[in-house]
Protein backbone atom coordinates (compact mmCIF):
# COMPACT_ATOMS: atom_id res chain seq x y z
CA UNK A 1 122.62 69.46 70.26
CA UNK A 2 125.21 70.00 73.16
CA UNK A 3 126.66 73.24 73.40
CA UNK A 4 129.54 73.50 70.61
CA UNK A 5 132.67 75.38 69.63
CA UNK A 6 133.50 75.26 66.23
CA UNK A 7 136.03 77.59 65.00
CA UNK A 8 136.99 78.12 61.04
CA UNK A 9 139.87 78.64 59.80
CA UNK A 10 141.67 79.78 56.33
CA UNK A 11 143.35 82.36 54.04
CA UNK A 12 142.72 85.66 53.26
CA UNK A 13 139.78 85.42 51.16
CA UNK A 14 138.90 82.20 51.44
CA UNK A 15 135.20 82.23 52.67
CA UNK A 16 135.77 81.96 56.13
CA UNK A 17 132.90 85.17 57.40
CA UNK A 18 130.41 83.70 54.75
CA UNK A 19 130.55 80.77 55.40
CA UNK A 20 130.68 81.28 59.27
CA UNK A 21 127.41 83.74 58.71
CA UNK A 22 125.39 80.78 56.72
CA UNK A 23 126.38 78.44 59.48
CA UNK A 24 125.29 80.29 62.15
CA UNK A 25 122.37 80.89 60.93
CA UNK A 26 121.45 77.05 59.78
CA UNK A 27 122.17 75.98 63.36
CA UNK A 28 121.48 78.35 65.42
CA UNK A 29 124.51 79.14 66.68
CA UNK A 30 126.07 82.78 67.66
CA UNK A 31 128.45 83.94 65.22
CA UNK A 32 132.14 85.46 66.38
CA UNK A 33 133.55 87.62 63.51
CA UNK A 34 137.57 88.58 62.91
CA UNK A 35 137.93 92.28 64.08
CA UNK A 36 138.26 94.01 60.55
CA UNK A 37 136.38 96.72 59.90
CA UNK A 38 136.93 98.35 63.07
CA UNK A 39 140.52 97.54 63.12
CA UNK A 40 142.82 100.28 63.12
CA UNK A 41 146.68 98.99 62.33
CA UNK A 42 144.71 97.02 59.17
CA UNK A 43 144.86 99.30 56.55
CA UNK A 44 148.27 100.87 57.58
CA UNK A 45 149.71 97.58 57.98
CA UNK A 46 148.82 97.06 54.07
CA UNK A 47 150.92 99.95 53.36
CA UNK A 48 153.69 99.49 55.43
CA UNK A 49 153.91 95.41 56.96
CA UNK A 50 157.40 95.84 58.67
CA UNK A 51 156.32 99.28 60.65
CA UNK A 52 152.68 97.57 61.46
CA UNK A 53 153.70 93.92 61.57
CA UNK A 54 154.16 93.33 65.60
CA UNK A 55 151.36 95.91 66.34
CA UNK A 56 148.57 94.43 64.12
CA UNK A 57 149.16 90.74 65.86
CA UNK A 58 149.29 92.17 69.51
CA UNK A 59 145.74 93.66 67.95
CA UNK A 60 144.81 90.76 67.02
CA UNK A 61 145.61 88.37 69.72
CA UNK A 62 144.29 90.59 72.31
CA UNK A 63 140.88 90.29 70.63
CA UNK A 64 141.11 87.03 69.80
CA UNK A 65 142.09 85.74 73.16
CA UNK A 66 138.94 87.88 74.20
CA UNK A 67 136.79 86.61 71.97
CA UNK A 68 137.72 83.12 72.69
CA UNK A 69 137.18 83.66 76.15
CA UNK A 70 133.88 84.39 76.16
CA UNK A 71 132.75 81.47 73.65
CA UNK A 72 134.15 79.44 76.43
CA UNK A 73 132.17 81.34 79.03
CA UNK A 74 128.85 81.28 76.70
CA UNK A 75 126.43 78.75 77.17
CA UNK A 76 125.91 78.88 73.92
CA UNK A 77 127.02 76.98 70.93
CA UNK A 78 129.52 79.63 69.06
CA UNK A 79 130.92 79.67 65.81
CA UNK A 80 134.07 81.73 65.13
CA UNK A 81 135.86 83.05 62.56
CA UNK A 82 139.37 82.65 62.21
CA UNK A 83 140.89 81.18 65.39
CA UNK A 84 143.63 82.69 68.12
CA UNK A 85 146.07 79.77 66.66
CA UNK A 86 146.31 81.19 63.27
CA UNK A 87 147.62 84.69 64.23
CA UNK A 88 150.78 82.68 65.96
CA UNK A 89 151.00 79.28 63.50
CA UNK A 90 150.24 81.44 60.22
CA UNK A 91 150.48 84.83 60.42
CA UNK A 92 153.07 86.09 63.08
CA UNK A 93 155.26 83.44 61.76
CA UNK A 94 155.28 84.34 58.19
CA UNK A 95 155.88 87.81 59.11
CA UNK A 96 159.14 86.82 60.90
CA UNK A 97 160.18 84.49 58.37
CA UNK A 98 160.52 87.14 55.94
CA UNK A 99 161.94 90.09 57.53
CA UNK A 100 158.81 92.11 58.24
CA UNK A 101 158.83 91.46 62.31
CA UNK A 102 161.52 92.25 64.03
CA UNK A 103 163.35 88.80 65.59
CA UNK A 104 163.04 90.48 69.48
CA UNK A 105 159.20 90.99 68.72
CA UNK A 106 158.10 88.17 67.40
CA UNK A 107 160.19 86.22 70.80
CA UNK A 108 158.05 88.52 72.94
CA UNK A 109 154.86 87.61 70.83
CA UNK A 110 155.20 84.03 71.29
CA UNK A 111 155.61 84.00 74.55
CA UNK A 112 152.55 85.91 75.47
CA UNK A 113 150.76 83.33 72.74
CA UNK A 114 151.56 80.95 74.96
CA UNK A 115 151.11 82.03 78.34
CA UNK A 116 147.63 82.72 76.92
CA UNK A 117 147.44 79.09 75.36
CA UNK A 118 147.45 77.74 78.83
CA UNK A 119 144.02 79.32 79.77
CA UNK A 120 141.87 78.52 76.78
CA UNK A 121 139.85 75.54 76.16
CA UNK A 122 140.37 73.90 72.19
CA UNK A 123 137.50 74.26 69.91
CA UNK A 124 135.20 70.64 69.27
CA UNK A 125 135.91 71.09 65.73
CA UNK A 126 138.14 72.93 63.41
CA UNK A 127 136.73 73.71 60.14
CA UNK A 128 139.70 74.47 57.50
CA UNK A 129 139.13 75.89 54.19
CA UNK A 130 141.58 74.89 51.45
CA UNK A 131 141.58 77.13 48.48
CA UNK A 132 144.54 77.70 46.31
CA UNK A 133 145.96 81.35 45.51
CA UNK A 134 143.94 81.87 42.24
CA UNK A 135 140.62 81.29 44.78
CA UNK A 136 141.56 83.68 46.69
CA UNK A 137 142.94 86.21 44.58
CA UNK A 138 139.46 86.09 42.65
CA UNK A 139 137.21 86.47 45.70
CA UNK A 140 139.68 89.33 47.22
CA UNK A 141 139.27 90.91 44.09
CA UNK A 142 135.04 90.20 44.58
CA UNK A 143 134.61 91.69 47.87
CA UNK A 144 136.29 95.05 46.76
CA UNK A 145 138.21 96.13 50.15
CA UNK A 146 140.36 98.58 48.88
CA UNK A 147 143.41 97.57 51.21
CA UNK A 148 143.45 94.07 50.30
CA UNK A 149 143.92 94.87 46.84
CA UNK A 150 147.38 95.24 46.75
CA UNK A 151 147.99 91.91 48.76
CA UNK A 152 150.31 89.63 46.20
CA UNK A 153 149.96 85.98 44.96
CA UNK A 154 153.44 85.54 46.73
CA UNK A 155 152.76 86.61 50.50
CA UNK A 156 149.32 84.38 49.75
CA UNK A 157 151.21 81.78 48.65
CA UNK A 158 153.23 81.88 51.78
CA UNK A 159 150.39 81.78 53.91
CA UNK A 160 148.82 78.98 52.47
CA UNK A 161 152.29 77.20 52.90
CA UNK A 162 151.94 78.17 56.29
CA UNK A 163 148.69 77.00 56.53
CA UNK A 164 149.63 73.25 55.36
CA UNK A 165 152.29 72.99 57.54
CA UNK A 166 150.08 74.43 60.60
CA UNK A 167 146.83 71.69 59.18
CA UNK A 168 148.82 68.74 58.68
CA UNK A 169 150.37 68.47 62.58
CA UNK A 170 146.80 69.96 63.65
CA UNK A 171 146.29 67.79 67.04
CA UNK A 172 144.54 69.91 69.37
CA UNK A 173 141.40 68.49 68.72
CA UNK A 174 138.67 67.04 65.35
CA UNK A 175 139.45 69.03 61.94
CA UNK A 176 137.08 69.21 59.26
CA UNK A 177 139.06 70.10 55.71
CA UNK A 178 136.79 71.41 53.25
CA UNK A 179 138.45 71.62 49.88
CA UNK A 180 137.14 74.90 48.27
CA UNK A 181 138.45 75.60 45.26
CA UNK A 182 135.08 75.48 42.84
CA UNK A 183 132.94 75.55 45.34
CA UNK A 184 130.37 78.44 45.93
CA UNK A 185 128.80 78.10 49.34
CA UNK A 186 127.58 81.59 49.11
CA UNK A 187 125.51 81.64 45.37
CA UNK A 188 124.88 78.01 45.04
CA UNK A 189 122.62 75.97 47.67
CA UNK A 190 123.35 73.21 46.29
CA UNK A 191 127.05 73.83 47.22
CA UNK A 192 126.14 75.00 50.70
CA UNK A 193 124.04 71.74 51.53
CA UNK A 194 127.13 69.40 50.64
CA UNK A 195 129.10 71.81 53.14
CA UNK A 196 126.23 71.47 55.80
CA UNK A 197 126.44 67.67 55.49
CA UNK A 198 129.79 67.20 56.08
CA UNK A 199 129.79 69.61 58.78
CA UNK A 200 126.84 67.53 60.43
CA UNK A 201 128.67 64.39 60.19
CA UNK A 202 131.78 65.52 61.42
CA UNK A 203 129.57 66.52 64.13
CA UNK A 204 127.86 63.54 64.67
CA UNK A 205 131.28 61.37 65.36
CA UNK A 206 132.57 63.88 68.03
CA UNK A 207 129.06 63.76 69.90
């Protein structure tokens, strides 16, 4: 296969590292993780979103736009989780909307979103994974990180609003929409092979 970008994209909670980790390693391709772990505004940000908000996204797009950057440069084929457009379309945005970013900071965070848009190259295919709050509420709850806990069925709601809105004009390049609600890529093979196949035809069109 031709070197490929494929980028996935979805909610908190919605499978996106898993499933980026099992397609990696099905198809050889080098896995780029979101920064969590090792982030530092994350877990304060949880506690307090309108004293984090605008310093958590400048986090996040910095790495991002690095990340990105070097998938481009790789002669790989890369796989990424969560992509730079989500932290502007989703994310930033919501955080404006209601009242947790300041209006002069999320102007100034734009703009550098899209000076920075200019420079990167689109992924070959978008992977989006659906999954409705209750989804994701259950596999936040699963995966036991101790900050997301206290994330409500409201600001996931909005997201996923977000989300829609962001996936319906999605233009930029192919989109894959896997609808996940019921589905367990990560116990059940069977699952992950119908995932595999319609990421390999999806594939097959573009090339």
């Amino acid at each position: 296969m031709d070197k490929k970008f494929i980028a996935i994209a979805g909610n908190i909670g919605s499978g996106k590292s898993s499933l980026t980790t099992m397609l990696a390693d099905r198809f050889g391709w080098k896995p780029y993780f979101e920064s969590v772990e090792d982030n530092p505004y994350l877990a304060d940000f949880y506690g307090d979103m309108k004293r984090w908000s605008f310093h958590l996204q400048i986090y996040f797009l910095s790495h991002r736009f690095t990340s990105h950057k070097q998938i481009v440069e790789s002669p790989e084929s890369v796989i990424q989780d969560r992509s730079i457009y989500e932290d502007a379309e989703i994310f930033a945005r919501n955080l404006s909307e209601i009242g947790n970013m300041d209006a002069r900071d999320y102007k100034n965070y734009v703009a550098l979103y899209h000076v920075m848009m200019a420079y990167l190259k689109v992924p070959d295919l978008m992977i989006y994974l659906r999954a409705n709050v209750d989804t994701l509420k259950a596999q936040i709850a699963k995966r036991g990180r101790s900050y997301e806990q206290s994330i409500s069925s409201e600001y996931l709601g909005q997201l996923n609003r977000h989300y829609e809105s962001w996936i319906s004009s999605y233009k930029l390049g192919p989109l894959l929409v896997i609808e996940s609600d019921g589905l367990d890529f990560v116990h059940s093979p069977d699952d992950f092979e119908r995932v595999e196949k319609l990421v390999r035809e999806k594939l097959k069109n573009i090339r």
